[in-house]
Protein backbone atom coordinates (compact mmCIF):
# COMPACT_ATOMS: atom_id res chain seq x y z
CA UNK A 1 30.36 42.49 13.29
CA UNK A 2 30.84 44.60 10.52
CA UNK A 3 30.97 41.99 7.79
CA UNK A 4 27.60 40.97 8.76
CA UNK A 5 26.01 44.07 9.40
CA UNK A 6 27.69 44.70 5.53
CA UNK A 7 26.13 41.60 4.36
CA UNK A 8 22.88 41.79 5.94
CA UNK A 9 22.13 45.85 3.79
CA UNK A 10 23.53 44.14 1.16
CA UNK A 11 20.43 41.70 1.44
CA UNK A 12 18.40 44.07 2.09
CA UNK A 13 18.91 46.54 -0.23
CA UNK A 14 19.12 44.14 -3.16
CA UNK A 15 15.59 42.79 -2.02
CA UNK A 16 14.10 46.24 -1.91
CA UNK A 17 15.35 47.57 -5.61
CA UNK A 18 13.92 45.58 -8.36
CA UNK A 19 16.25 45.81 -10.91
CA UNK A 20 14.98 43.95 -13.36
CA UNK A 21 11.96 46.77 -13.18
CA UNK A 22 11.21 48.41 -16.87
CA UNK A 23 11.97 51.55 -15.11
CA UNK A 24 16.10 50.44 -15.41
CA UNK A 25 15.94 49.11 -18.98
CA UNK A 26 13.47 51.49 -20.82
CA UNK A 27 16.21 54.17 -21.77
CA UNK A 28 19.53 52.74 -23.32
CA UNK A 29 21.41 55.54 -21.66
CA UNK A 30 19.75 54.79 -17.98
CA UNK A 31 20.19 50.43 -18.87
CA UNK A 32 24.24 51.10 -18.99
CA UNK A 33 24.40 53.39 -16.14
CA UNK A 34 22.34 51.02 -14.32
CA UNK A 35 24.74 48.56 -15.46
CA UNK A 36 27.49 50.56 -14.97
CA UNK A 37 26.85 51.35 -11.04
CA UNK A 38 26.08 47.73 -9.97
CA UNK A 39 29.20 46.80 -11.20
CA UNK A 40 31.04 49.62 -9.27
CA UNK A 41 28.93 48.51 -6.44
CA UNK A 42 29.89 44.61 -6.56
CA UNK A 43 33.61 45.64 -7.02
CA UNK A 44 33.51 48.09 -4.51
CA UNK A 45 31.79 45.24 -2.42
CA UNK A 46 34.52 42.71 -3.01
CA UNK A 47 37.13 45.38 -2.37
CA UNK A 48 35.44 45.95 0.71
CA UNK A 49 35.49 42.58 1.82
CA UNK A 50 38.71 41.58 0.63
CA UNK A 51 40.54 44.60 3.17
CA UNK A 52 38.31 44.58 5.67
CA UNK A 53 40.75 42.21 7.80
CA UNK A 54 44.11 43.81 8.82
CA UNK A 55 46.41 42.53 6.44
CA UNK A 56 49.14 39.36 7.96
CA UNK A 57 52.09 40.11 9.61
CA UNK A 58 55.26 40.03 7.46
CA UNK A 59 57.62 37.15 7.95
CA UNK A 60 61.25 39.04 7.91
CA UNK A 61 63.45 36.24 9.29
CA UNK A 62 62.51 34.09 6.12
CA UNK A 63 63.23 37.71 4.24
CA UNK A 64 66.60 37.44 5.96
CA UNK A 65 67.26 33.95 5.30
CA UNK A 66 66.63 34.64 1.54
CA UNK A 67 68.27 38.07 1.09
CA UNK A 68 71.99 38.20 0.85
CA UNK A 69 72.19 42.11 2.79
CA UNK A 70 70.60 41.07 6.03
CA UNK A 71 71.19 44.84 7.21
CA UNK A 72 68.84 45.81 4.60
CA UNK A 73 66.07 43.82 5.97
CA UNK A 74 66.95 44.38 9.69
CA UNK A 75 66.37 48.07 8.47
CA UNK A 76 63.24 47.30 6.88
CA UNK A 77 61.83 45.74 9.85
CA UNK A 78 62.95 48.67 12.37
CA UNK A 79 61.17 50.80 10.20
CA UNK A 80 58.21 49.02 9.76
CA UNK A 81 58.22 48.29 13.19
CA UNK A 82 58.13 51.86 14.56
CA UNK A 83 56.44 53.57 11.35
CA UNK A 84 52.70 54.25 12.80
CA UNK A 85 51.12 56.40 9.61
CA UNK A 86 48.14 58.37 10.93
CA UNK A 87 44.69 56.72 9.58
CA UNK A 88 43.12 58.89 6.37
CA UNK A 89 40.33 60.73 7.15
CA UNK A 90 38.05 62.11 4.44
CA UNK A 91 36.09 65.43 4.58
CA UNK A 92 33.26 65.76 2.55
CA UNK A 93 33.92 69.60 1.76
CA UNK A 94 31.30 72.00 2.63
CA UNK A 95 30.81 73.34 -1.12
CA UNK A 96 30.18 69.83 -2.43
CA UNK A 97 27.96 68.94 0.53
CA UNK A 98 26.05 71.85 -0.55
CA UNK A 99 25.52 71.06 -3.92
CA UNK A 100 24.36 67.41 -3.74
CA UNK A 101 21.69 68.87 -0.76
CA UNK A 102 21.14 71.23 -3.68
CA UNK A 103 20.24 68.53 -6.31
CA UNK A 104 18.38 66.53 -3.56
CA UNK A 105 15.77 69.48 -2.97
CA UNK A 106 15.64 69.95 -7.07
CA UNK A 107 14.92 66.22 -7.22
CA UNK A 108 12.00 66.27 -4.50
CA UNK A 109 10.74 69.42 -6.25
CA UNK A 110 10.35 67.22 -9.32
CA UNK A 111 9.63 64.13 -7.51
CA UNK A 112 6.40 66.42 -6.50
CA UNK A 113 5.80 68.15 -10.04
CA UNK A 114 5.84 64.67 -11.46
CA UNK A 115 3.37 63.24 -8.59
CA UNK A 116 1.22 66.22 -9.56
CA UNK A 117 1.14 64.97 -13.04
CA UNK A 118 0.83 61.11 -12.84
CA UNK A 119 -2.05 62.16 -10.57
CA UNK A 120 -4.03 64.65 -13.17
CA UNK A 121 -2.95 61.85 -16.23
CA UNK A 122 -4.99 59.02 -13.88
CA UNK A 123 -7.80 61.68 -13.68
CA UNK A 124 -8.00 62.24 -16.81
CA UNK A 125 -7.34 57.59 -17.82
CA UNK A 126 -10.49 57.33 -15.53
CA UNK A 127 -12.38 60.35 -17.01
CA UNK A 128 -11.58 59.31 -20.33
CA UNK A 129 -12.83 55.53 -19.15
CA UNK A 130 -15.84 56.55 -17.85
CA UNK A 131 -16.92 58.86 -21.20
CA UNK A 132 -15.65 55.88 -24.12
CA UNK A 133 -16.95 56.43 -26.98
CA UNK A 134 -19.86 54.01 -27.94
CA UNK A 135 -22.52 53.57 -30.12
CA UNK A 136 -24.92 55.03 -27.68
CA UNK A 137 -22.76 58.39 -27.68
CA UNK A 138 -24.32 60.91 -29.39
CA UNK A 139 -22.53 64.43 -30.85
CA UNK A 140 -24.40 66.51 -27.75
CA UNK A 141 -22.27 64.05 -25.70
CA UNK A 142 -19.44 64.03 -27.02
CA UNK A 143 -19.83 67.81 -27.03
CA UNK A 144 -20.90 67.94 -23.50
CA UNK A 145 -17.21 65.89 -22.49
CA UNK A 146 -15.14 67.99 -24.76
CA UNK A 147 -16.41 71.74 -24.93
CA UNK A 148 -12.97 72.55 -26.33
CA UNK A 149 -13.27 70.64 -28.86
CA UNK A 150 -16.62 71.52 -29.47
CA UNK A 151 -16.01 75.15 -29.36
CA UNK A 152 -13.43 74.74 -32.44
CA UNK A 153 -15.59 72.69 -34.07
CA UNK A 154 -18.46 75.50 -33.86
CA UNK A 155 -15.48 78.21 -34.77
CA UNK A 156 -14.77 76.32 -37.80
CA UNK A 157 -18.49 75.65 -39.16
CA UNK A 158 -18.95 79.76 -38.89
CA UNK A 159 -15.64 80.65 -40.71
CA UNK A 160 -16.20 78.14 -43.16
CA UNK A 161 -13.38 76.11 -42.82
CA UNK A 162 -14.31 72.24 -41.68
CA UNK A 163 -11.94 70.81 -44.17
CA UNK A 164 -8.55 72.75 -43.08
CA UNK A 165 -7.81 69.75 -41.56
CA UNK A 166 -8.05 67.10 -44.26
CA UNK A 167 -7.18 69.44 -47.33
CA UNK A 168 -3.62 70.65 -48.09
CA UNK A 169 -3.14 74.23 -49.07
């Protein structure tokens, strides 16, 4: 049940994250740690699947007929016979389950700064669209879209100064 279940989110989870998206192989850095984790992942996978089955039982009597000190072996059995380890259990600690709940609210808090600012860029794409400069535009216009730009402009005409920009001092 568990193999399939495994195997079925591994489907689905490779369906749903397109790697090969620009988003993965933009940065150098984020390509190799992109890299970097699916490997981890397919290892960690194949580890997975290769001990997910309890592991055979160990023939002793061939171990007997092949060993010269069949006490030795006899031991070995009685031991591993009656040995019953208690099963590992790992505790997330409380500190570090703290901290990556931490980093998860900092991450939606940019997740929603950045939202904030793809949405005032398209604003500004489809302002910017809508006011393209063409031969029709006129300096009142372009005036009338950019009153910052027009109010330097104006600042610069009265102090004298409209070729600061293209002379060096």
């Amino acid at each position: 049940m568990s193999l399939t279940v495994r195997n079925v989110v591994r489907r689905l989870a490779h369906r749903n994250i397109n790697w090969s998206s620009p988003l993965f192989k933009g940065d150098p850095e984020v390509a190799s740690a992109t890299v970097a984790f699916r490997s981890w992942a397919a290892s960690a996978d194949a580890m997975a699947e290769k001990y997910s089955a309890a592991p055979a039982t160990i023939d002793f009597a061939s171990a007997k007929s092949a060993v010269r000190d069949s006490a030795l072996v006899e031991t070995l059995e009685n031991l591993y016979n009656t040995n019953t380890p208690p099963a590992e259990v790992y505790e997330w600690s409380v500190e570090d389950k703290a901290d990556k709940a931490q980093q998860i609210e900092d991450a939606k808090g940019r997740l929603a700064f950045t939202q904030e600012m793809i949405d005032e860029s398209e604003k500004e794409l489809a302002f910017m669209k809508s006011t393209k400069t063409t031969r029709d535009t006129s300096a009142s216009d372009l005036k009338q879209n950019y009153p910052d730009l027009a109010e330097e402009i104006e600042k610069e005409i009265e102090n004298r100064e409209w070729f600061k920009d293209t002379l060096s001092k």
